[in-house]
PDB file of N, CA and C in Angstrom:
ATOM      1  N   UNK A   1      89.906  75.884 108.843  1.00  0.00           N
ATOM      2  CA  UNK A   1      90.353  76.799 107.829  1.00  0.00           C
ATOM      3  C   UNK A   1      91.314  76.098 106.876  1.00  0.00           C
ATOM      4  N   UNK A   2      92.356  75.562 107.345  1.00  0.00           N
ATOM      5  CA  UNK A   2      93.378  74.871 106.483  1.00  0.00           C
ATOM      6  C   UNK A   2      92.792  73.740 105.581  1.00  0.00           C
ATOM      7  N   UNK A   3      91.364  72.786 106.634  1.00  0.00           N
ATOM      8  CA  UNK A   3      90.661  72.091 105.228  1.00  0.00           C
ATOM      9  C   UNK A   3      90.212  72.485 104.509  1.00  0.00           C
ATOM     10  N   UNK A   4      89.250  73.717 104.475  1.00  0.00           N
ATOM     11  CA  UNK A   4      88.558  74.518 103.204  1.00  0.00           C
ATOM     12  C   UNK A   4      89.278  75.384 102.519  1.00  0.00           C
ATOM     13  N   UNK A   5      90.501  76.127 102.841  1.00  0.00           N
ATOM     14  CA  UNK A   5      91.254  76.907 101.912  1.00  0.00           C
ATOM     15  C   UNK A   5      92.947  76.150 102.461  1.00  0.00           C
ATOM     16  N   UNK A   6      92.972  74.595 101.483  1.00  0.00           N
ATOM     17  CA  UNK A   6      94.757  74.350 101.997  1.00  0.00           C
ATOM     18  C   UNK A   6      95.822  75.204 101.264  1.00  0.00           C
ATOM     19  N   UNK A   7      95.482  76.095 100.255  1.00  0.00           N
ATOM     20  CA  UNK A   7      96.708  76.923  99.686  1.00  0.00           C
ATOM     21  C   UNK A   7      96.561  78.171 100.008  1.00  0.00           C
ATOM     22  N   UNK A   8      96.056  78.137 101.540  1.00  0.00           N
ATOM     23  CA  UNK A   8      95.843  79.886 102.335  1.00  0.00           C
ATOM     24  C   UNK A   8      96.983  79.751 103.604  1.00  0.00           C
ATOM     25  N   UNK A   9      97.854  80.374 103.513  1.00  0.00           N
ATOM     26  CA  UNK A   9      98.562  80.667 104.933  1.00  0.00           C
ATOM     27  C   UNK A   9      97.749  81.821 105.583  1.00  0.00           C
ATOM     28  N   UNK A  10      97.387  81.273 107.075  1.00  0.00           N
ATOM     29  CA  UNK A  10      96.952  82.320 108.075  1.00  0.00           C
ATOM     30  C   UNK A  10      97.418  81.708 109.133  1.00  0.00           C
ATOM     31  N   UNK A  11      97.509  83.222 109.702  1.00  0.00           N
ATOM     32  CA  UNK A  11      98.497  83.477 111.089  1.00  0.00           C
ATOM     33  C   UNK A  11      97.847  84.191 111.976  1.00  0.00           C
ATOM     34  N   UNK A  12      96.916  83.570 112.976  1.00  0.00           N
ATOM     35  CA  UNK A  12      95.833  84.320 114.084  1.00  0.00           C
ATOM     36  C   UNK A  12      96.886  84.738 115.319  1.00  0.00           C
ATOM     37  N   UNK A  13      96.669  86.110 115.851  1.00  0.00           N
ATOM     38  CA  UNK A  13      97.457  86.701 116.489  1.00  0.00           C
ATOM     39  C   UNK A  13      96.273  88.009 117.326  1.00  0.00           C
ATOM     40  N   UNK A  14      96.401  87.645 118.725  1.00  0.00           N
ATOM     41  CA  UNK A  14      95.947  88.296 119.785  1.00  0.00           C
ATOM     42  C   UNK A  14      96.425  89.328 119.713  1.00  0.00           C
ATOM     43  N   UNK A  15      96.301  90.717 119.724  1.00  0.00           N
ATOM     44  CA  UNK A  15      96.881  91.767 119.589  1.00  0.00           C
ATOM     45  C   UNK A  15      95.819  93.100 119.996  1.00  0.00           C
ATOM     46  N   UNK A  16      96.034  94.070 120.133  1.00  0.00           N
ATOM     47  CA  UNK A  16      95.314  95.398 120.079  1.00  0.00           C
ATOM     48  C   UNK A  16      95.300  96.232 119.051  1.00  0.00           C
ATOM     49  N   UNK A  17      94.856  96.286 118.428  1.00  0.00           N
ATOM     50  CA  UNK A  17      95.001  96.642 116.955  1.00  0.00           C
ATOM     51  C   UNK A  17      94.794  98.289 116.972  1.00  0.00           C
ATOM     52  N   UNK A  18      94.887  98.769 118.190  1.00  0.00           N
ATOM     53  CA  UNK A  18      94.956 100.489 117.911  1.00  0.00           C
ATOM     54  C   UNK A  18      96.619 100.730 117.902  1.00  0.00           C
ATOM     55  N   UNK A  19      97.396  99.628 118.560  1.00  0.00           N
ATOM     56  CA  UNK A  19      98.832 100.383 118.502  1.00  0.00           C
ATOM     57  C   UNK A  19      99.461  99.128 118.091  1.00  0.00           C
ATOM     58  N   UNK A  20     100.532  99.575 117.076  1.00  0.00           N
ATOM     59  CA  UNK A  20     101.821  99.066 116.260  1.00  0.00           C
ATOM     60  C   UNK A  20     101.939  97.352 116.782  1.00  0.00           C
ATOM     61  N   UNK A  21     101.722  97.041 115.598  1.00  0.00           N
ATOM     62  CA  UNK A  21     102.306  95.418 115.887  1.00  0.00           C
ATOM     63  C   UNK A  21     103.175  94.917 114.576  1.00  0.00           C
ATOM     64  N   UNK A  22     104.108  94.769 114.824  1.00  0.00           N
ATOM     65  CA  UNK A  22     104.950  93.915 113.895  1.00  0.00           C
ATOM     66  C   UNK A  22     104.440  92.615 113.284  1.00  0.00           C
ATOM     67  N   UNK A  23     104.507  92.966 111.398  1.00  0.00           N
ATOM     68  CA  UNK A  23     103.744  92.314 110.567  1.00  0.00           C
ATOM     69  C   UNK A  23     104.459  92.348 109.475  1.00  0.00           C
ATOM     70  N   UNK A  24     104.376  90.909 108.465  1.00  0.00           N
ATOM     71  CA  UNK A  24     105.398  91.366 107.108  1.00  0.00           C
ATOM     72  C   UNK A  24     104.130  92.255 106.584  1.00  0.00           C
ATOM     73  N   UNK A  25     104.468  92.448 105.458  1.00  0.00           N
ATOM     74  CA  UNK A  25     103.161  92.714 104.860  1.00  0.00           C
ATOM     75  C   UNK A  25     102.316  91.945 104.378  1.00  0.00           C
ATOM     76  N   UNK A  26     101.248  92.495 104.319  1.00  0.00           N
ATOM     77  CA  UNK A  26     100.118  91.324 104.233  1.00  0.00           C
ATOM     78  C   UNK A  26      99.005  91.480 102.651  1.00  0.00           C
ATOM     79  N   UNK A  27      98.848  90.895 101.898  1.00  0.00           N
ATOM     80  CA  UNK A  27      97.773  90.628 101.389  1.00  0.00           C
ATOM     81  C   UNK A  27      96.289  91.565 101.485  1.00  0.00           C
ATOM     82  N   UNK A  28      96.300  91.361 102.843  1.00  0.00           N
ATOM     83  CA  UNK A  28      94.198  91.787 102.904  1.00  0.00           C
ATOM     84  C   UNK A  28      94.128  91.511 104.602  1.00  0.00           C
ATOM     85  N   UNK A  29      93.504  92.738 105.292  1.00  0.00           N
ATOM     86  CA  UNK A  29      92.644  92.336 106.338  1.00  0.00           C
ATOM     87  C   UNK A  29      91.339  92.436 106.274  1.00  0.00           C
ATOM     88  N   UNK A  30      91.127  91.735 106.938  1.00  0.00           N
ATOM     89  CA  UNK A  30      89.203  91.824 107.346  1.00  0.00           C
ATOM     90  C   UNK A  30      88.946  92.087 108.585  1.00  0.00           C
ATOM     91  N   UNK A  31      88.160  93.674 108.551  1.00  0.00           N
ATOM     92  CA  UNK A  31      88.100  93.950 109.718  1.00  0.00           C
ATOM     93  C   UNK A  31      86.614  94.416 110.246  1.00  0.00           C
ATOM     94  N   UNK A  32      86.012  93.728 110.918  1.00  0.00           N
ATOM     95  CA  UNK A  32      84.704  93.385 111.225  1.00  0.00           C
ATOM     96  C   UNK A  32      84.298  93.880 112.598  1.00  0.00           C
ATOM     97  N   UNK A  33      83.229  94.943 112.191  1.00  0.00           N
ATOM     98  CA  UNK A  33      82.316  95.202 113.207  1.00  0.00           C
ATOM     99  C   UNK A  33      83.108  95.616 114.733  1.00  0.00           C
ATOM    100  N   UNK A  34      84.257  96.398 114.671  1.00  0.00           N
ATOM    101  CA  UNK A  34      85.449  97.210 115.623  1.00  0.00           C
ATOM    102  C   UNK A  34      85.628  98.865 115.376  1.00  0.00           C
ATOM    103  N   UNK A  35      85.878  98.982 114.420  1.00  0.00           N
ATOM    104  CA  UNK A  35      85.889 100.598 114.133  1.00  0.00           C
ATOM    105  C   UNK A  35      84.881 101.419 114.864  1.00  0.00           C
ATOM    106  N   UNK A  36      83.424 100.723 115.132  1.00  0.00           N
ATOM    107  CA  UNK A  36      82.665 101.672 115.533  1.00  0.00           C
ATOM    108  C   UNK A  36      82.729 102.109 117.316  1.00  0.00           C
ATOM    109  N   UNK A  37      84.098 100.728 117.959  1.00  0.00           N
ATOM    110  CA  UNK A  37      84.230 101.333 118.773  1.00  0.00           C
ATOM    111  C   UNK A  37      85.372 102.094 119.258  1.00  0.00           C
ATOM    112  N   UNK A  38      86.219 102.932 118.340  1.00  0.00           N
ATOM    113  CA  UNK A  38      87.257 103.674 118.861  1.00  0.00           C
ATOM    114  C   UNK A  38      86.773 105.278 118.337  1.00  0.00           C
ATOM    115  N   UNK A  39      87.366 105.971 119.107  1.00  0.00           N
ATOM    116  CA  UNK A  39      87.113 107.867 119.060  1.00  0.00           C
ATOM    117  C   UNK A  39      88.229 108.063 117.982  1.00  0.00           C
ATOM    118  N   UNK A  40      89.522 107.159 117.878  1.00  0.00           N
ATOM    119  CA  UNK A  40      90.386 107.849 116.929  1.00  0.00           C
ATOM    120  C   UNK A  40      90.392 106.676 115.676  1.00  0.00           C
ATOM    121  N   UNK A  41      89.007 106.975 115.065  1.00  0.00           N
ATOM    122  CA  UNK A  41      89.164 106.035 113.791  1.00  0.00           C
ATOM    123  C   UNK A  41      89.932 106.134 112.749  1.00  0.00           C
ATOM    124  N   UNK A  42      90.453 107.293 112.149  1.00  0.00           N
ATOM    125  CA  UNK A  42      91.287 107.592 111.027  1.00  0.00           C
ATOM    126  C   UNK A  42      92.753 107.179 111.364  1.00  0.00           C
ATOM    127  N   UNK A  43      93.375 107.176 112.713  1.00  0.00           N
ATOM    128  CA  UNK A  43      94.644 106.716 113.284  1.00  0.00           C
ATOM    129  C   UNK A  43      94.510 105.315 113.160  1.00  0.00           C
ATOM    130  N   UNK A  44      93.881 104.608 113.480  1.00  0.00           N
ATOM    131  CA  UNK A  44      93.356 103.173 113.410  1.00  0.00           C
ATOM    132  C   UNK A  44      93.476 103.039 111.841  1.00  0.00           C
ATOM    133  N   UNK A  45      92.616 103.135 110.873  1.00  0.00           N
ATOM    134  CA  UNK A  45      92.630 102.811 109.557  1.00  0.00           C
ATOM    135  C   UNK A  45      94.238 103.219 108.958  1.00  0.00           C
ATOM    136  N   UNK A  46      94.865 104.067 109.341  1.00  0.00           N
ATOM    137  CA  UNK A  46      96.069 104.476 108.981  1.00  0.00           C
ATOM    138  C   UNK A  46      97.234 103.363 109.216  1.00  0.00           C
ATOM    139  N   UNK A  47      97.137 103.274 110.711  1.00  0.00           N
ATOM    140  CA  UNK A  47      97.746 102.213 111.190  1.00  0.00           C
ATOM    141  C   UNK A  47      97.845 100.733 111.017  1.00  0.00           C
ATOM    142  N   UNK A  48      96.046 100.464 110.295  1.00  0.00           N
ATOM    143  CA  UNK A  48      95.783  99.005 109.413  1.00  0.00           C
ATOM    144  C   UNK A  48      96.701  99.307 108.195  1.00  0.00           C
ATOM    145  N   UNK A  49      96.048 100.184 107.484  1.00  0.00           N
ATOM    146  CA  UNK A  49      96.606 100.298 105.771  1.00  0.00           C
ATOM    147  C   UNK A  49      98.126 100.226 105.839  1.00  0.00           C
ATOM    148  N   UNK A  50      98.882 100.383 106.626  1.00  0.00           N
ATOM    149  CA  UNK A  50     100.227 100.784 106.596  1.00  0.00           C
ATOM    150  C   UNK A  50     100.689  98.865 106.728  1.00  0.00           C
ATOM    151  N   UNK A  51      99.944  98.448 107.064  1.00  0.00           N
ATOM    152  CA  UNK A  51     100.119  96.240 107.376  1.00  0.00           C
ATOM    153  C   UNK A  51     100.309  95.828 105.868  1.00  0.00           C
ATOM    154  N   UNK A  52     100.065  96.669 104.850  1.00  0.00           N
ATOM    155  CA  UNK A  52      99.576  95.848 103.927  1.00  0.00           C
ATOM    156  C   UNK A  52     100.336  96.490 102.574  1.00  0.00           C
ATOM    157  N   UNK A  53     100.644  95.394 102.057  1.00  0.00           N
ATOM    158  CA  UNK A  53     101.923  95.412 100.992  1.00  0.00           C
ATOM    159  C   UNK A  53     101.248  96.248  99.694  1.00  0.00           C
ATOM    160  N   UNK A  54     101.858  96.881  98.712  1.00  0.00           N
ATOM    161  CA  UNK A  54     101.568  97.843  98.005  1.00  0.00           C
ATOM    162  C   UNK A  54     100.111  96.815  97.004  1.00  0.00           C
ATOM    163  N   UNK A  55      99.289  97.427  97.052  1.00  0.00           N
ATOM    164  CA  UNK A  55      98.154  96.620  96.488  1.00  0.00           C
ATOM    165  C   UNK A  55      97.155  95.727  96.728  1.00  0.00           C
ATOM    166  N   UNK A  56      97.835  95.889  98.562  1.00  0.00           N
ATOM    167  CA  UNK A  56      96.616  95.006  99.350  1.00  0.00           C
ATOM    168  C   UNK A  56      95.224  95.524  99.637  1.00  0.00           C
ATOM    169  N   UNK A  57      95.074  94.758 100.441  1.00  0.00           N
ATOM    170  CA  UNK A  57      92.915  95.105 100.338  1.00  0.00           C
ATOM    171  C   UNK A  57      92.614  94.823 101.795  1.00  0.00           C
ATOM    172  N   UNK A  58      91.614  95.795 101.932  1.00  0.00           N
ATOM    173  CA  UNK A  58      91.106  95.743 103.579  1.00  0.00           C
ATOM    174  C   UNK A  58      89.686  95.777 103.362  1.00  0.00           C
ATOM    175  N   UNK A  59      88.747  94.931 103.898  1.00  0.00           N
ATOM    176  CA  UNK A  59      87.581  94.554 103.946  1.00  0.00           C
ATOM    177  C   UNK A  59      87.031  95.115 105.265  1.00  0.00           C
ATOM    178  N   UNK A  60      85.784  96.026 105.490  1.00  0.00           N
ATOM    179  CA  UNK A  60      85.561  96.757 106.214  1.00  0.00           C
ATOM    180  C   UNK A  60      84.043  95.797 106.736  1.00  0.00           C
ATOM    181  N   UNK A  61      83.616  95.284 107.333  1.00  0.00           N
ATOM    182  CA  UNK A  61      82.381  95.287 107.673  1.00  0.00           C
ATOM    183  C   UNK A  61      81.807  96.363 109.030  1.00  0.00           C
ATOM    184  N   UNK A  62      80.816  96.511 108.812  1.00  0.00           N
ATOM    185  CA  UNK A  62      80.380  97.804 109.586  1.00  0.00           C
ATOM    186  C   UNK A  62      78.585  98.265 109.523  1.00  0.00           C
ATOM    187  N   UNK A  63      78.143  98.588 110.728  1.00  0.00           N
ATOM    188  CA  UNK A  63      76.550  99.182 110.880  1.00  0.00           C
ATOM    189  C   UNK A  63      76.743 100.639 109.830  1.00  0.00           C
ATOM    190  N   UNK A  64      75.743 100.593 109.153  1.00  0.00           N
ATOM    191  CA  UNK A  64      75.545 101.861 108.227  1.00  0.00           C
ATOM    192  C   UNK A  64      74.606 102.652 108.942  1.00  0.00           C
ATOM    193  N   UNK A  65      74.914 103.192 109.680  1.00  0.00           N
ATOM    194  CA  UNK A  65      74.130 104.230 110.714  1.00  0.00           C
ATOM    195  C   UNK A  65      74.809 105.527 111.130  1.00  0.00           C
ATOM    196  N   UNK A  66      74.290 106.435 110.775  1.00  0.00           N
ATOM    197  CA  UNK A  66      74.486 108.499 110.971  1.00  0.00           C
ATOM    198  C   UNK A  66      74.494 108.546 112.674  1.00  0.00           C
ATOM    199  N   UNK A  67      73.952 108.190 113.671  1.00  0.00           N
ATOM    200  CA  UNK A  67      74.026 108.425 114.849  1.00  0.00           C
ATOM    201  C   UNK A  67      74.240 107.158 115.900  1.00  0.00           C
ATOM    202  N   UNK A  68      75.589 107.331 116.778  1.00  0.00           N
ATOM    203  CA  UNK A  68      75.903 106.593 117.736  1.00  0.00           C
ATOM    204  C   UNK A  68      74.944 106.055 118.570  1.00  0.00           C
ATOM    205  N   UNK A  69      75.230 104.370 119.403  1.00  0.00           N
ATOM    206  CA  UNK A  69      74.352 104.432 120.520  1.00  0.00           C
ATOM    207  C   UNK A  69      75.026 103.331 121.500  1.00  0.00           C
ATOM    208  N   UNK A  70      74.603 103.009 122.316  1.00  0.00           N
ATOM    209  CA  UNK A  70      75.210 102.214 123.090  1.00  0.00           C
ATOM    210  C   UNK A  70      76.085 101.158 122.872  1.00  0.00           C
ATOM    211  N   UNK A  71      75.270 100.424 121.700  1.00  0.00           N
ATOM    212  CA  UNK A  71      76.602  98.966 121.513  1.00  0.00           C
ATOM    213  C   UNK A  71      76.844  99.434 120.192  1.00  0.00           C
ATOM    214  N   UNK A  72      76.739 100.719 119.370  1.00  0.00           N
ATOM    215  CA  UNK A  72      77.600 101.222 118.225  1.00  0.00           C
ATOM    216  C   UNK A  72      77.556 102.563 118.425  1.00  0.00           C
ATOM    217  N   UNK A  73      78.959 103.068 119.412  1.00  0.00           N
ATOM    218  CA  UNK A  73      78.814 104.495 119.976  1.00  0.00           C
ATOM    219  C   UNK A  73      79.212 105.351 118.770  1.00  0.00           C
ATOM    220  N   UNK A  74      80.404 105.243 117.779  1.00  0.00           N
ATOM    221  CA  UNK A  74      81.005 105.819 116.801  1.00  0.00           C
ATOM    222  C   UNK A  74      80.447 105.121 116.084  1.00  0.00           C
ATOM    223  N   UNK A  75      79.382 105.025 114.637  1.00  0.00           N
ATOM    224  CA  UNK A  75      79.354 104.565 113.405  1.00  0.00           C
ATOM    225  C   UNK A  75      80.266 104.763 112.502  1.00  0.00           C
ATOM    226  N   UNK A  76      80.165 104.363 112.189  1.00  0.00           N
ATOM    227  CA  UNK A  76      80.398 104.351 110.431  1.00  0.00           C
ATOM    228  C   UNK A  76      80.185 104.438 109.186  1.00  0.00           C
ATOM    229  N   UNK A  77      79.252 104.768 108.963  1.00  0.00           N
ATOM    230  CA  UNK A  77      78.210 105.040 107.902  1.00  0.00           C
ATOM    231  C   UNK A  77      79.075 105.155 106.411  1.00  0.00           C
ATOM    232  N   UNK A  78      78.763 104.433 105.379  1.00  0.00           N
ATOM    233  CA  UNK A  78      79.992 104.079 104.312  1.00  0.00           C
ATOM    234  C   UNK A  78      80.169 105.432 103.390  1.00  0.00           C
ATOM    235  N   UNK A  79      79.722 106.133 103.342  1.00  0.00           N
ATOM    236  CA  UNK A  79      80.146 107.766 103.272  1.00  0.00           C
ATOM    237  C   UNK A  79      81.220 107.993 104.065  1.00  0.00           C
ATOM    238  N   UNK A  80      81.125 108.005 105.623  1.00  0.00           N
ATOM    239  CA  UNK A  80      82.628 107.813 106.203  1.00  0.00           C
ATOM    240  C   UNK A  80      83.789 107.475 106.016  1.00  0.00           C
ATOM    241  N   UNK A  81      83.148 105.777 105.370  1.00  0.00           N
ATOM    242  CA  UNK A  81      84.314 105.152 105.405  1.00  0.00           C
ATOM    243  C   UNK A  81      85.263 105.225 104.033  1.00  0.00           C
ATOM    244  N   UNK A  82      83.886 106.087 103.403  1.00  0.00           N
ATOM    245  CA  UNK A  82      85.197 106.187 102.059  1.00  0.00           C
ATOM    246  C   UNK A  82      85.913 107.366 102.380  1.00  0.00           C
ATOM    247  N   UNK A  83      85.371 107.811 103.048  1.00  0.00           N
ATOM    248  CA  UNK A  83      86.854 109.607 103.409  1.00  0.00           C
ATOM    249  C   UNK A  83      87.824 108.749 104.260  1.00  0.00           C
ATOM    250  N   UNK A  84      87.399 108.243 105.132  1.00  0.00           N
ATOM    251  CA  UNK A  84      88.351 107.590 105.742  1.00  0.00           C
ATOM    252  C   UNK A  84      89.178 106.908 105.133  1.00  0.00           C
ATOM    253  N   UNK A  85      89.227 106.252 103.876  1.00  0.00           N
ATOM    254  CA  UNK A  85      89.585 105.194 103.446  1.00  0.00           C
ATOM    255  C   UNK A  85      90.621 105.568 102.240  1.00  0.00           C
ATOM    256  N   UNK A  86      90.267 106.863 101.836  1.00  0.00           N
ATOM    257  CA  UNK A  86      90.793 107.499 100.894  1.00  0.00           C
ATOM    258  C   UNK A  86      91.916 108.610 101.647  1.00  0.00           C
ATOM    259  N   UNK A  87      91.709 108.951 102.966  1.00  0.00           N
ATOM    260  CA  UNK A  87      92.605 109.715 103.618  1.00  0.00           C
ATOM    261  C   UNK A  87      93.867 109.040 104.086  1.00  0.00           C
ATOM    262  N   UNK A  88      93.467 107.440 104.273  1.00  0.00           N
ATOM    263  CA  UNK A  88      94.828 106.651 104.582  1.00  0.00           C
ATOM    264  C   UNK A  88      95.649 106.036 103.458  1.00  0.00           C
ATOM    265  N   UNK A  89      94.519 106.796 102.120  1.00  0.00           N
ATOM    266  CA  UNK A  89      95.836 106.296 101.296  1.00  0.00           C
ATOM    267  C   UNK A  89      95.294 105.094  99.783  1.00  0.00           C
ATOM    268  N   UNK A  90      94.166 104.762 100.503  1.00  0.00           N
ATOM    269  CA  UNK A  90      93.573 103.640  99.615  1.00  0.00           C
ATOM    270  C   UNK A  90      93.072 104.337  98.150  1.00  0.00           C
ATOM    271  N   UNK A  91      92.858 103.984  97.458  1.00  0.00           N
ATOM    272  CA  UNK A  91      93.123 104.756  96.061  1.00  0.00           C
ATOM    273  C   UNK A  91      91.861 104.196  95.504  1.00  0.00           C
ATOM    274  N   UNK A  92      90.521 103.235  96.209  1.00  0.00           N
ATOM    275  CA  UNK A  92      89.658 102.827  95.365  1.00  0.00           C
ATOM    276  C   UNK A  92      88.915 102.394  96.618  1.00  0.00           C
ATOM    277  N   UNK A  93      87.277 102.897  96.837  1.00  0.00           N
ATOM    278  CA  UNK A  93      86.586 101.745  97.634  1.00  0.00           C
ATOM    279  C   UNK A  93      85.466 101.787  96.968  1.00  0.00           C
ATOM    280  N   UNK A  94      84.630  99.837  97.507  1.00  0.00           N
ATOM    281  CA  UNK A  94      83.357  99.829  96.421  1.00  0.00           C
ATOM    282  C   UNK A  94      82.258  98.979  97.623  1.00  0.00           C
ATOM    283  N   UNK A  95      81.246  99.299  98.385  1.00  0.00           N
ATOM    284  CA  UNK A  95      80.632  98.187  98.583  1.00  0.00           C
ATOM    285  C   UNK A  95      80.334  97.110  98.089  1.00  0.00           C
ATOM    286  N   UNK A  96      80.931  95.983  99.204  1.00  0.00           N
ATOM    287  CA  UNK A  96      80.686  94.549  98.170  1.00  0.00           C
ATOM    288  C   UNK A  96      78.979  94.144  98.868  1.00  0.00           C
ATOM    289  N   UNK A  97      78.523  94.433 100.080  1.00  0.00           N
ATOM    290  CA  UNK A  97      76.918  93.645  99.751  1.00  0.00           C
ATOM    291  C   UNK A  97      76.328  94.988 100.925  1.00  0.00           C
ATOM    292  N   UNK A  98      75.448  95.076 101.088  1.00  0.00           N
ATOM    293  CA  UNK A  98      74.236  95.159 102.035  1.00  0.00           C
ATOM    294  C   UNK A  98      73.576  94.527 102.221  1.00  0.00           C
ATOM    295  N   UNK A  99      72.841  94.297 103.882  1.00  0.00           N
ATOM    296  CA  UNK A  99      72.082  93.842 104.391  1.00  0.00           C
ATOM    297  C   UNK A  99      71.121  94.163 105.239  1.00  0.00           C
ATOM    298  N   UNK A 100      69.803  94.129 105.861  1.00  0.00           N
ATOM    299  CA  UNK A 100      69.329  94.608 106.478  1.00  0.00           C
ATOM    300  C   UNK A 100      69.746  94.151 107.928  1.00  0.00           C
ATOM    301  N   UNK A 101      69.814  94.794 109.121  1.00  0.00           N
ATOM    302  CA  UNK A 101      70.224  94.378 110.417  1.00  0.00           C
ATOM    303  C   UNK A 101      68.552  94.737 111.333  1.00  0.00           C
ATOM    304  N   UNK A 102      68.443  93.376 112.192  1.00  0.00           N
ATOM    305  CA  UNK A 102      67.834  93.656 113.007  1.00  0.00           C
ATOM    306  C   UNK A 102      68.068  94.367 113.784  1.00  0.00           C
ATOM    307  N   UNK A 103      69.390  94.811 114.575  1.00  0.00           N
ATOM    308  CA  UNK A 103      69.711  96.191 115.347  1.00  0.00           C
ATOM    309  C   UNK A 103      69.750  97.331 114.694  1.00  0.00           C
ATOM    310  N   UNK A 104      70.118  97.391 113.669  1.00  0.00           N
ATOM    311  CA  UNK A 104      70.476  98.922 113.301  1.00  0.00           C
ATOM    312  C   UNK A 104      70.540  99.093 112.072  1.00  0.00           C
ATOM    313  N   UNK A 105      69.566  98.754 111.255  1.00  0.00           N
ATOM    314  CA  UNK A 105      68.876  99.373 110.030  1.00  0.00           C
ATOM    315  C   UNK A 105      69.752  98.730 108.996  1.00  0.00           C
ATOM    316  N   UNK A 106      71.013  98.440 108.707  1.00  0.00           N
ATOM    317  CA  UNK A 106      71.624  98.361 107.887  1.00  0.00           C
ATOM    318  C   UNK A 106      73.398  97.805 108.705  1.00  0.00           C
ATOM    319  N   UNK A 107      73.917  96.738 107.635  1.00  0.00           N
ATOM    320  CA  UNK A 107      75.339  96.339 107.802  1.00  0.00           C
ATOM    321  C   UNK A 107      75.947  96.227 106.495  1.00  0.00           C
ATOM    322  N   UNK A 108      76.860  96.797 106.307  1.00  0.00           N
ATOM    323  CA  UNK A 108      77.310  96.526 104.869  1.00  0.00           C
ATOM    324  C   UNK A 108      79.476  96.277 105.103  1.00  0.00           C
ATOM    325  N   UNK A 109      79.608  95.503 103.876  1.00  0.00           N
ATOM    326  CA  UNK A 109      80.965  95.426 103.848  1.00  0.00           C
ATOM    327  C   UNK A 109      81.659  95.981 102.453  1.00  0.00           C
ATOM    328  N   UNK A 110      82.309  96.049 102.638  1.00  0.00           N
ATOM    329  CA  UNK A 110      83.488  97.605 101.855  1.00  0.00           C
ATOM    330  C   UNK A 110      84.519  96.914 101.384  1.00  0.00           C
ATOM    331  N   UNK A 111      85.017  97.146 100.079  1.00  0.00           N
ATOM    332  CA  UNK A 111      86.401  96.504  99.775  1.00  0.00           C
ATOM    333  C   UNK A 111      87.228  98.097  99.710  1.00  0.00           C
ATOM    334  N   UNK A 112      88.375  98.289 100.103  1.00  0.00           N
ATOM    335  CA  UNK A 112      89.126  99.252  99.568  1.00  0.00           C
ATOM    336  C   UNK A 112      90.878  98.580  99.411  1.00  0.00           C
ATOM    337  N   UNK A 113      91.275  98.659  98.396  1.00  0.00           N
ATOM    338  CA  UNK A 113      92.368  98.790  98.186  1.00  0.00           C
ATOM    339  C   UNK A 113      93.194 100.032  97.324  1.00  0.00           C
TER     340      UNK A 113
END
């Protein structure tokens, strides 16, 4: 990472990301293919958005699928994620790509800031 981006500070940190971790504020997370497994997703996104300094950006990747299943019990479907995304506060979201998934019809990633 430090050879391909040397004017990027990153700071990798083991953590549980459903409860409170001490963080300055940050820039931007990227948060990939996790949301679909917690029951309290809007506490979670609340609890991300709150990491991030007035104007930061959270990158969502996620299965675009209406019904749960074994290895994606809670979806996400990007209709969701913009209520979601707009309930914690974020003031703008836009899909940045789609793709087709061999598991599950569709993966797409989300900018919201």
């Amino acid at each position: 990472m430090r050879q391909r981006f040397p004017g990027t500070a990153v700071r990798y940190l083991q953590a549980d990301f459903t409860q409170p971790v001490e963080l300055p504020p940050l820039d931007g997370i990227v948060f990939a293919n996790a949301l679909h497994f917690q029951v309290e997703q809007e506490a979670v996104v609340r609890l991300l958005r709150g990491y991030l300094r007035p104007g930061g950006r959270l990158i969502l990747v996620e299965y675009n699928i209406e019904h749960g299943n074994f290895a994606v019990p809670y979806p996400v479907p990007f209709t969701n994620w913009q209520r979601m995304a707009a309930g914690a506060g974020f003031e703008h979201t836009k899909v940045l790509a789609r793709r087709p998934s061999s598991f599950f019809h569709e993966i797409y990633s989300a900018l919201s800031w």
